[in-house]
N, C-alpha and C. Protein backbone atom coordinates (compact mmCIF):
# COMPACT_ATOMS: atom_id res chain seq x y z
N UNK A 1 -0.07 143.14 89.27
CA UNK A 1 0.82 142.64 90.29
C UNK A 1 0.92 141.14 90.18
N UNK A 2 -0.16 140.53 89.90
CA UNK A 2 -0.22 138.91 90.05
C UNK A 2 0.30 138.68 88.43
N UNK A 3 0.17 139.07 87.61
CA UNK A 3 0.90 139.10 86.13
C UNK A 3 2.63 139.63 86.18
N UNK A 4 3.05 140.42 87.62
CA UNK A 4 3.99 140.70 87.64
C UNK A 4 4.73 139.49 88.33
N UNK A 5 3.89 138.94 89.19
CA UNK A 5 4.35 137.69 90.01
C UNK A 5 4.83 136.71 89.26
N UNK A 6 4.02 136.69 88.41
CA UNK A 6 4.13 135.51 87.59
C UNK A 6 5.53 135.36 86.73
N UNK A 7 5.40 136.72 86.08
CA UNK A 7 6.52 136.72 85.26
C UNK A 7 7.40 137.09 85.95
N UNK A 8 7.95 136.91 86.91
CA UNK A 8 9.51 137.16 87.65
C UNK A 8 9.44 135.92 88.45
N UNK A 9 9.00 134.60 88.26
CA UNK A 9 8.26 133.70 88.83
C UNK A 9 10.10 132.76 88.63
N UNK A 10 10.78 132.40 89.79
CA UNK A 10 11.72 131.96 89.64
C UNK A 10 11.59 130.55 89.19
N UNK A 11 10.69 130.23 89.87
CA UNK A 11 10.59 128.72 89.85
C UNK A 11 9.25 127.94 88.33
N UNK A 12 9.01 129.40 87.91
CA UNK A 12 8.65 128.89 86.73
C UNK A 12 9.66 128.86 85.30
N UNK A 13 9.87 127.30 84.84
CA UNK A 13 10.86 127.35 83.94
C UNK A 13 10.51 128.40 82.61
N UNK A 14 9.71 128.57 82.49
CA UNK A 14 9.51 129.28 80.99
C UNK A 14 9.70 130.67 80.79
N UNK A 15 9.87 131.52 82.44
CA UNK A 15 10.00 132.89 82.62
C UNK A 15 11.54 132.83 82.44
N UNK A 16 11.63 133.96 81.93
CA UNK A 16 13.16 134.20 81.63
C UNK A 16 14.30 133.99 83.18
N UNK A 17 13.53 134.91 84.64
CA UNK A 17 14.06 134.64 85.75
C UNK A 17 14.15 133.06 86.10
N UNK A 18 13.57 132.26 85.87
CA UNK A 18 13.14 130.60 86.07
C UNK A 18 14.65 130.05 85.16
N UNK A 19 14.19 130.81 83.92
CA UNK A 19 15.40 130.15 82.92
C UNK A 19 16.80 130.45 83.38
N UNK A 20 16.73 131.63 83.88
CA UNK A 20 18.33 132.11 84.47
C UNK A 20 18.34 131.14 85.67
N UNK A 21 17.43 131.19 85.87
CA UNK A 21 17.93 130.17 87.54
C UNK A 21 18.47 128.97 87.48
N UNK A 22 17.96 128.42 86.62
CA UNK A 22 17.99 127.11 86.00
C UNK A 22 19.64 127.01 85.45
N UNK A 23 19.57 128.03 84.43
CA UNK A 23 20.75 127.80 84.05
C UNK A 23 21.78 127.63 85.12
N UNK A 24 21.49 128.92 86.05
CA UNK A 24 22.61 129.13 86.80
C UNK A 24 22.99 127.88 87.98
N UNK A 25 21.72 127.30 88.44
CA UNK A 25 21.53 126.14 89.08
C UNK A 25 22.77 124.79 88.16
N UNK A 26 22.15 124.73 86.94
CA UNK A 26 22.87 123.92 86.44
C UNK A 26 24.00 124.12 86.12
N UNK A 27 24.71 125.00 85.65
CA UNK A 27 26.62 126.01 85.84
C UNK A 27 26.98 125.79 87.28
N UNK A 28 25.95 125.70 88.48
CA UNK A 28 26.82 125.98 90.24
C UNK A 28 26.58 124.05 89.92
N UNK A 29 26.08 123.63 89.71
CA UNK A 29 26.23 121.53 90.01
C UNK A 29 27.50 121.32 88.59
N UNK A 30 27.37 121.97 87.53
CA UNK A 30 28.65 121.26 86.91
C UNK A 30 30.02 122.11 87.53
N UNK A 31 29.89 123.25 88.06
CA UNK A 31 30.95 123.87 88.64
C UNK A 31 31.15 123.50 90.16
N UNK A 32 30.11 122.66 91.12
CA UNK A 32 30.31 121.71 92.15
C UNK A 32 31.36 120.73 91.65
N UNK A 33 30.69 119.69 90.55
CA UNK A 33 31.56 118.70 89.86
C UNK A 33 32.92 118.66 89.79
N UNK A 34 32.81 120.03 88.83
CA UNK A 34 34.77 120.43 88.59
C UNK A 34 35.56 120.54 89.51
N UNK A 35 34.79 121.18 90.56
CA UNK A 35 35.31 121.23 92.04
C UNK A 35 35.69 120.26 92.88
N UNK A 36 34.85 118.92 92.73
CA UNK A 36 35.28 117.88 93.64
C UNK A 36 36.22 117.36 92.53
N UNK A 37 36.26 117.11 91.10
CA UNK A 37 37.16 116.62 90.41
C UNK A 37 38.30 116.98 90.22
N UNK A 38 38.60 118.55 90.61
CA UNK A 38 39.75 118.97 90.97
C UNK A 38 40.72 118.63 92.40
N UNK A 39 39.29 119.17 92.92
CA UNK A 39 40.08 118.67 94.75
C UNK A 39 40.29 117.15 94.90
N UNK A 40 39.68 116.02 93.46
CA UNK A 40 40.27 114.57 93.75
C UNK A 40 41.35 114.90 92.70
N UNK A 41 41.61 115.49 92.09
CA UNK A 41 43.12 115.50 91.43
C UNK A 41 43.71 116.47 92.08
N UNK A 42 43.80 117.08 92.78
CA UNK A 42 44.95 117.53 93.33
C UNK A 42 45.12 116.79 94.54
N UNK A 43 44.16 115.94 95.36
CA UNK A 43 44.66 114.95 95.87
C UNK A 43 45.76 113.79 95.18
N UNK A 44 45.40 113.22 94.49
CA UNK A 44 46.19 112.44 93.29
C UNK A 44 47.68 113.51 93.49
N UNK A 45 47.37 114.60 92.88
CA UNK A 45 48.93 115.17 92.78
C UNK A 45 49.53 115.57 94.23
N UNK A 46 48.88 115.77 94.80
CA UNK A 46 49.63 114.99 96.74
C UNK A 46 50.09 114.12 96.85
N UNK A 47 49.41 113.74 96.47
CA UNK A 47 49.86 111.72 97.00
C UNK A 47 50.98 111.85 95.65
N UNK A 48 51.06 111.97 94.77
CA UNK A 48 52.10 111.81 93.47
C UNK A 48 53.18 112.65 94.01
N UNK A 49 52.74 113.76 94.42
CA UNK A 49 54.26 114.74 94.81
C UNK A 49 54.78 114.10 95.69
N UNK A 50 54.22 113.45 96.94
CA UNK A 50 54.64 113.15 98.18
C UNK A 50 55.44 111.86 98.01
N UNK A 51 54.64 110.88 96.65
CA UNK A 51 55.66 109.79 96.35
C UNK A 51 56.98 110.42 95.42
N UNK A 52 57.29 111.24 94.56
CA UNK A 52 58.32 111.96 94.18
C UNK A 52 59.19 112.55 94.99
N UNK A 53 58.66 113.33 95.92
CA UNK A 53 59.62 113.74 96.92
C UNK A 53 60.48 112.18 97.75
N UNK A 54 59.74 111.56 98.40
CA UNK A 54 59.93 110.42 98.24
C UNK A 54 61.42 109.76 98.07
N UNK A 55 61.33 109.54 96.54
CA UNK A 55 61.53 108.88 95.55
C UNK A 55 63.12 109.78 95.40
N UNK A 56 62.64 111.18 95.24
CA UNK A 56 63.93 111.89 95.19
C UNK A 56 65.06 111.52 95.99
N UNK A 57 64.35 111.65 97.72
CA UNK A 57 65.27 111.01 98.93
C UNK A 57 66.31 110.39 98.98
N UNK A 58 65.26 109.24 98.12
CA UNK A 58 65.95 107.70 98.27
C UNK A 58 67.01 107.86 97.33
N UNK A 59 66.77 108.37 96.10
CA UNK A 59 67.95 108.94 94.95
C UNK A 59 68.97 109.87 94.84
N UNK A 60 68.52 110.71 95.81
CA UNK A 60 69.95 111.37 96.60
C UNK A 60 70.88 110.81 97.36
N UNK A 61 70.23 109.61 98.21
CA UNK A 61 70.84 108.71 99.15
C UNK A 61 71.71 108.24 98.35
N UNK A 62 71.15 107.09 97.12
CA UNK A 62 72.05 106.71 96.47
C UNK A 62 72.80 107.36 95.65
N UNK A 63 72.54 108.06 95.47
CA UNK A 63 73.72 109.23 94.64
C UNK A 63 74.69 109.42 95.76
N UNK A 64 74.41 109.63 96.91
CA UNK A 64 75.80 110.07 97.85
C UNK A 64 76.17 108.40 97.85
N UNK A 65 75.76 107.45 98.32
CA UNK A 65 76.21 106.27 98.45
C UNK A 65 77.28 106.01 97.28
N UNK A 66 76.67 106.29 96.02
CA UNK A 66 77.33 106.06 95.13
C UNK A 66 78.64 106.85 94.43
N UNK A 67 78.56 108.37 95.00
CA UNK A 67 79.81 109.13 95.31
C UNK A 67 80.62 108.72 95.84
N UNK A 68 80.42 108.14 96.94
CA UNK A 68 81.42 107.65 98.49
C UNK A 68 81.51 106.57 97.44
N UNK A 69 81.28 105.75 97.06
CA UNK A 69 81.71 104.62 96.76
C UNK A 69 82.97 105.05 95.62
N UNK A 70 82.26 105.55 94.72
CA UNK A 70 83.00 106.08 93.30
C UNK A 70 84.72 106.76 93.73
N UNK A 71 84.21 107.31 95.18
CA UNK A 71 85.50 108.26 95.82
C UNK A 71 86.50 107.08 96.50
N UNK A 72 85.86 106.13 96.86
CA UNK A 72 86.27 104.88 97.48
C UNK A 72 87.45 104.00 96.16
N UNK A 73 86.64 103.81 95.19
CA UNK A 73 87.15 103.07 94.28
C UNK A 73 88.34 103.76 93.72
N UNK A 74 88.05 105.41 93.20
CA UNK A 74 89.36 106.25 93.32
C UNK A 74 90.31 106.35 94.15
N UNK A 75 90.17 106.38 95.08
CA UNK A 75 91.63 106.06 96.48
C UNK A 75 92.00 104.38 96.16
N UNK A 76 91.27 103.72 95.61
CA UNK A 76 91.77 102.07 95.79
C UNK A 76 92.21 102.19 94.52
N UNK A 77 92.17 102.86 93.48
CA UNK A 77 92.96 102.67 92.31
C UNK A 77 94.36 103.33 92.45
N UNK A 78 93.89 104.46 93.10
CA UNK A 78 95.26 105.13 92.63
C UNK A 78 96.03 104.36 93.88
N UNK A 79 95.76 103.89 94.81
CA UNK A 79 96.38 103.14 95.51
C UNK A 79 97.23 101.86 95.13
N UNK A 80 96.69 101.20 94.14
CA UNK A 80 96.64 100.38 93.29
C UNK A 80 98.20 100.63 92.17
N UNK A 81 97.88 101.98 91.93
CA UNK A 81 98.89 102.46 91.30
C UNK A 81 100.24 102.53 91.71
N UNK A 82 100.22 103.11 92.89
CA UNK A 82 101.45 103.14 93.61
C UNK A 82 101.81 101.75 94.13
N UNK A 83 101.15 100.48 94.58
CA UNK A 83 101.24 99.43 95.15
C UNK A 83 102.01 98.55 94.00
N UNK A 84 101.86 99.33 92.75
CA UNK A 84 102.02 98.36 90.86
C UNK A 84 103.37 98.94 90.68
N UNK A 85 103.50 100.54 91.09
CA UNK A 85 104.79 100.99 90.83
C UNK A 85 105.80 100.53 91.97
N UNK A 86 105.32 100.50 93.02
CA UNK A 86 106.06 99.86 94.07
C UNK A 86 106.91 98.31 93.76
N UNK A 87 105.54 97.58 93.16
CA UNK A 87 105.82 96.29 92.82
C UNK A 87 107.22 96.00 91.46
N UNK A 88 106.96 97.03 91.07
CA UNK A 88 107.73 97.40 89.41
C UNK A 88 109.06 97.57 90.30
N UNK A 89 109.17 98.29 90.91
CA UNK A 89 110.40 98.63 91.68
C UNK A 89 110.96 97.52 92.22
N UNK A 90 110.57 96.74 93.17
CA UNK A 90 110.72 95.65 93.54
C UNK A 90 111.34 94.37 92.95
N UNK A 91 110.46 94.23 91.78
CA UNK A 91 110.83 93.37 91.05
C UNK A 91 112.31 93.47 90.40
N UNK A 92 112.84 95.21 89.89
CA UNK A 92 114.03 95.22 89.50
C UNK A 92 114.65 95.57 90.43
N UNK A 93 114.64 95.51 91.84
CA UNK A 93 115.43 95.25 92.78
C UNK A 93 116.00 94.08 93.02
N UNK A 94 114.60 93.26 93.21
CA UNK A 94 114.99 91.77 93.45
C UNK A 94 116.10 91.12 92.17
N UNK A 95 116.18 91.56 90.88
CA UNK A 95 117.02 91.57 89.81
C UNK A 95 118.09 91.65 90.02
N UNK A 96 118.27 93.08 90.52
CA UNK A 96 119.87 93.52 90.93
C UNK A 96 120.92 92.57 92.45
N UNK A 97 119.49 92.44 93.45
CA UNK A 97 119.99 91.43 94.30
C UNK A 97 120.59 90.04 93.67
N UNK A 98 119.64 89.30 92.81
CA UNK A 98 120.41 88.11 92.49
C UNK A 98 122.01 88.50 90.92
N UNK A 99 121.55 89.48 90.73
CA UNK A 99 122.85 90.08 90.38
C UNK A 99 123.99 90.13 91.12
N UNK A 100 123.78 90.61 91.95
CA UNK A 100 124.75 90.67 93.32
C UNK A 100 125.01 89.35 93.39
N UNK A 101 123.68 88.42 93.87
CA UNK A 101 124.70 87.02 94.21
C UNK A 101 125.78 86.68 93.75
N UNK A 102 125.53 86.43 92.61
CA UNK A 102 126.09 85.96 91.53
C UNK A 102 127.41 86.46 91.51
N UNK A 103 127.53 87.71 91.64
CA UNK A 103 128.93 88.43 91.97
C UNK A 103 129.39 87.86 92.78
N UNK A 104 128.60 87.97 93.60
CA UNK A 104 129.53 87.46 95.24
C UNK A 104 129.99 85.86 95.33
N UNK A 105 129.38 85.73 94.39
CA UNK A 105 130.03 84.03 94.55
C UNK A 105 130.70 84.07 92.94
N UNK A 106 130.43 84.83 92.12
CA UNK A 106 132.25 84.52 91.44
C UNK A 106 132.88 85.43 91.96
N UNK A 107 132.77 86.21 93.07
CA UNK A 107 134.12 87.18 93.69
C UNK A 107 134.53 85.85 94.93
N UNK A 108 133.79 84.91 95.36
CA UNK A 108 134.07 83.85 95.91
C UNK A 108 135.08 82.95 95.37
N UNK A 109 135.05 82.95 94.50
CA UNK A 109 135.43 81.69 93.21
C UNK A 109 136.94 82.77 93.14
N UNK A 110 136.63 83.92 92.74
CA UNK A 110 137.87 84.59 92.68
C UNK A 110 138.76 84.49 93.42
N UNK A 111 138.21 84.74 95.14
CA UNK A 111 139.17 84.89 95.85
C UNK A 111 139.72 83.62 96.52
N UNK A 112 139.19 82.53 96.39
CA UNK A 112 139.80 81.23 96.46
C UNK A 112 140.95 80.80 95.15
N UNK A 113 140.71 81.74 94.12
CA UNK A 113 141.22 81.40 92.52
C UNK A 113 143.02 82.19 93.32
N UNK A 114 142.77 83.38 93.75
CA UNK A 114 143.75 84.37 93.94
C UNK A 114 144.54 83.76 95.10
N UNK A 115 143.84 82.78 96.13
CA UNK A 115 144.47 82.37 97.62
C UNK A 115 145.28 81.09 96.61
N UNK A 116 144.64 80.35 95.64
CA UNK A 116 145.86 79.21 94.87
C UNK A 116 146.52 79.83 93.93
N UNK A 117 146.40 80.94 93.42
CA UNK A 117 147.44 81.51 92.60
C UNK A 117 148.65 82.16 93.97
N UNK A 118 147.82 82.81 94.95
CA UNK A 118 149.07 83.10 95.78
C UNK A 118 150.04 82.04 96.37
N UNK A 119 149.70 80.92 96.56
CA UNK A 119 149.69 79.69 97.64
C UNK A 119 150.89 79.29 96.43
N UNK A 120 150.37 79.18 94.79
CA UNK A 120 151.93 79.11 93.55
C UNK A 120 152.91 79.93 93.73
N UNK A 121 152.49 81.18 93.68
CA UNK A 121 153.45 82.00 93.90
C UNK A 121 154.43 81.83 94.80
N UNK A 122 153.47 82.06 96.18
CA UNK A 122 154.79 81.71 96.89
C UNK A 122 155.71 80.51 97.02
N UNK A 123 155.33 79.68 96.61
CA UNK A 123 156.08 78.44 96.28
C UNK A 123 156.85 78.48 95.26
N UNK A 124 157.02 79.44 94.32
CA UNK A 124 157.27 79.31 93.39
C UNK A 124 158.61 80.63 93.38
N UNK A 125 158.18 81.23 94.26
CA UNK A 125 159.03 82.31 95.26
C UNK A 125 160.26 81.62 95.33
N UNK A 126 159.63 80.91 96.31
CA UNK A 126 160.53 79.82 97.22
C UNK A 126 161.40 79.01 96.35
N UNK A 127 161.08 78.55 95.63
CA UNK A 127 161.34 77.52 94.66
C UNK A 127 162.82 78.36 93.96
N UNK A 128 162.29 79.81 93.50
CA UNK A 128 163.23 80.83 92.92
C UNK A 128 164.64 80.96 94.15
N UNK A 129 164.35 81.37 95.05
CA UNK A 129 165.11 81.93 96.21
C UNK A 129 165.77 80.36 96.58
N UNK A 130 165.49 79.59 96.12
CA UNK A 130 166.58 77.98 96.71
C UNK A 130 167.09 78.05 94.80
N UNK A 131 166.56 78.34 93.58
CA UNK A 131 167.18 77.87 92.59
C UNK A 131 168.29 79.49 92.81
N UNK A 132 168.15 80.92 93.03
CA UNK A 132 169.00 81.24 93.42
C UNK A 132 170.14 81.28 93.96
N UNK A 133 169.89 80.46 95.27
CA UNK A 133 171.11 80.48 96.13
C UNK A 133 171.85 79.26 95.41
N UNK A 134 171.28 77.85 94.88
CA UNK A 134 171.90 76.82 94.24
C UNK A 134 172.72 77.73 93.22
N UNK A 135 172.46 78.55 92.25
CA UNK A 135 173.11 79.01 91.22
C UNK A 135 174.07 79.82 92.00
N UNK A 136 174.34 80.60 92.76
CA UNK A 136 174.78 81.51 93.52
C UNK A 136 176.28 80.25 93.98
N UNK A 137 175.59 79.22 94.99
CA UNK A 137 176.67 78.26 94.95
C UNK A 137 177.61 77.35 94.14
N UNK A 138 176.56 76.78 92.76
CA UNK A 138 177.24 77.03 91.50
C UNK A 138 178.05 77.81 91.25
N UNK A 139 178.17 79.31 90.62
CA UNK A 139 178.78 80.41 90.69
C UNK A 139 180.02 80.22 91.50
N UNK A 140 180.06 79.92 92.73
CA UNK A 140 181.07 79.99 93.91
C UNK A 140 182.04 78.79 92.92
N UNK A 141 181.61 77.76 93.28
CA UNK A 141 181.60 76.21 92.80
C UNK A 141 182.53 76.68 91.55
N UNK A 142 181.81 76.77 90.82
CA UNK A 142 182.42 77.26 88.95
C UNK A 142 183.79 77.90 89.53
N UNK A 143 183.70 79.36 89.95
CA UNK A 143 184.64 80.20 90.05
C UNK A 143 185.82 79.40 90.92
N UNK A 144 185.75 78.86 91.92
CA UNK A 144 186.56 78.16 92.79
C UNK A 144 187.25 76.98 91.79
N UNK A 145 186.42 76.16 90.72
CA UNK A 145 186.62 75.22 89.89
C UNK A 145 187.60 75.50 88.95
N UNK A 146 187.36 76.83 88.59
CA UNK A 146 188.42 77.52 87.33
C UNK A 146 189.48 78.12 87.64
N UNK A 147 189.13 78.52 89.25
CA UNK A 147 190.21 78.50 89.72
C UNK A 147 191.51 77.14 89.98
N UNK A 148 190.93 76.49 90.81
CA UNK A 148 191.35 75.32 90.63
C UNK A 148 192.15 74.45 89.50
N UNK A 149 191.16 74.85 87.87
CA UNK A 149 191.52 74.29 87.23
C UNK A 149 192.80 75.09 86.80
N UNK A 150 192.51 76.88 86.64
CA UNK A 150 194.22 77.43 86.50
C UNK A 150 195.24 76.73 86.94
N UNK A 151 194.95 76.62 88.73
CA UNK A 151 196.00 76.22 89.62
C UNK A 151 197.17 75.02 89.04
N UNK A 152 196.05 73.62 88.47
CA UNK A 152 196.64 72.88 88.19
C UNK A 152 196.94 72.97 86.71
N UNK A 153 196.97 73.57 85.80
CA UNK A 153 197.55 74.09 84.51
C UNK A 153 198.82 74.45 84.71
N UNK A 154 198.94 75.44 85.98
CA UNK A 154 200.35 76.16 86.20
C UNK A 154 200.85 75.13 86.75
């Protein structure tokens, strides 16, 4: 019994039960170890996820910020566009207006040109309608003359 004691003797290192203990003692402290070295790295990867999540936030934020903006700059271009075609328009409007002037003041020029060509005319009317009636009285004159001159022949 005391030879049986002995040899199942945990706490003696040289018995095989001693040696298992031992071992196993020393496997539960390096498997303590792994344990706190895990539970401080998966702390680490807490704190790392929690700054990623984070991090994501803030990068979604700016991603929408930067949508809205991007969507912003698209309405101001194509706005841009129409404000350029507008302007394009404009410009060969404003063209055709001083086109116009220009008309309107040689249709100016014209119709002052047409009021002294009429202003000849009728003077020139006039001028006709008195060299008419002079010839007309001539005519009388002549005919009365040749008459006359028969008269005194006979």
């Amino acid at each position: 019994m005391e030879r049986l004691n002995q040899s199942d003797s945990i706490e003696d290192p040289n018995s095989p039960a001693g040696r298992r203990h031992l071992q196993l003692q020393t496997q539960l402290e390096q498997l303590q170890e792994e344990t706190f070295r895990l539970e401080a790295a998966k702390d680490d990867y807490r704190i790392r996820c929690e700054e990623l999540e984070k991090e994501i936030s803030e990068l979604r934020q700016q991603n929408d910020e930067l949508t809205t903006l991007a969507d912003d700059a698209q309405s101001l271009k194509d706005e841009i566009d129409v404000l350029r075609h507008s302007s394009d328009k404009v410009s060969k409007l404003e063209g055709q207006v001083e086109s116009y002037k220009k008309k309107l003041e040689d249709l100016g020029d014209l119709r002052r040109q047409v009021k002294l060509l009429e202003e000849k005319n009728t003077m020139y009317m006039q001028n006709t309608v008195s060299l008419e009636e002079e010839l007309r009285k001539a005519n009388a004159a002549r005919s009365q003359l040749e008459t006359y001159k028969r008269q005194v022949k006979e």
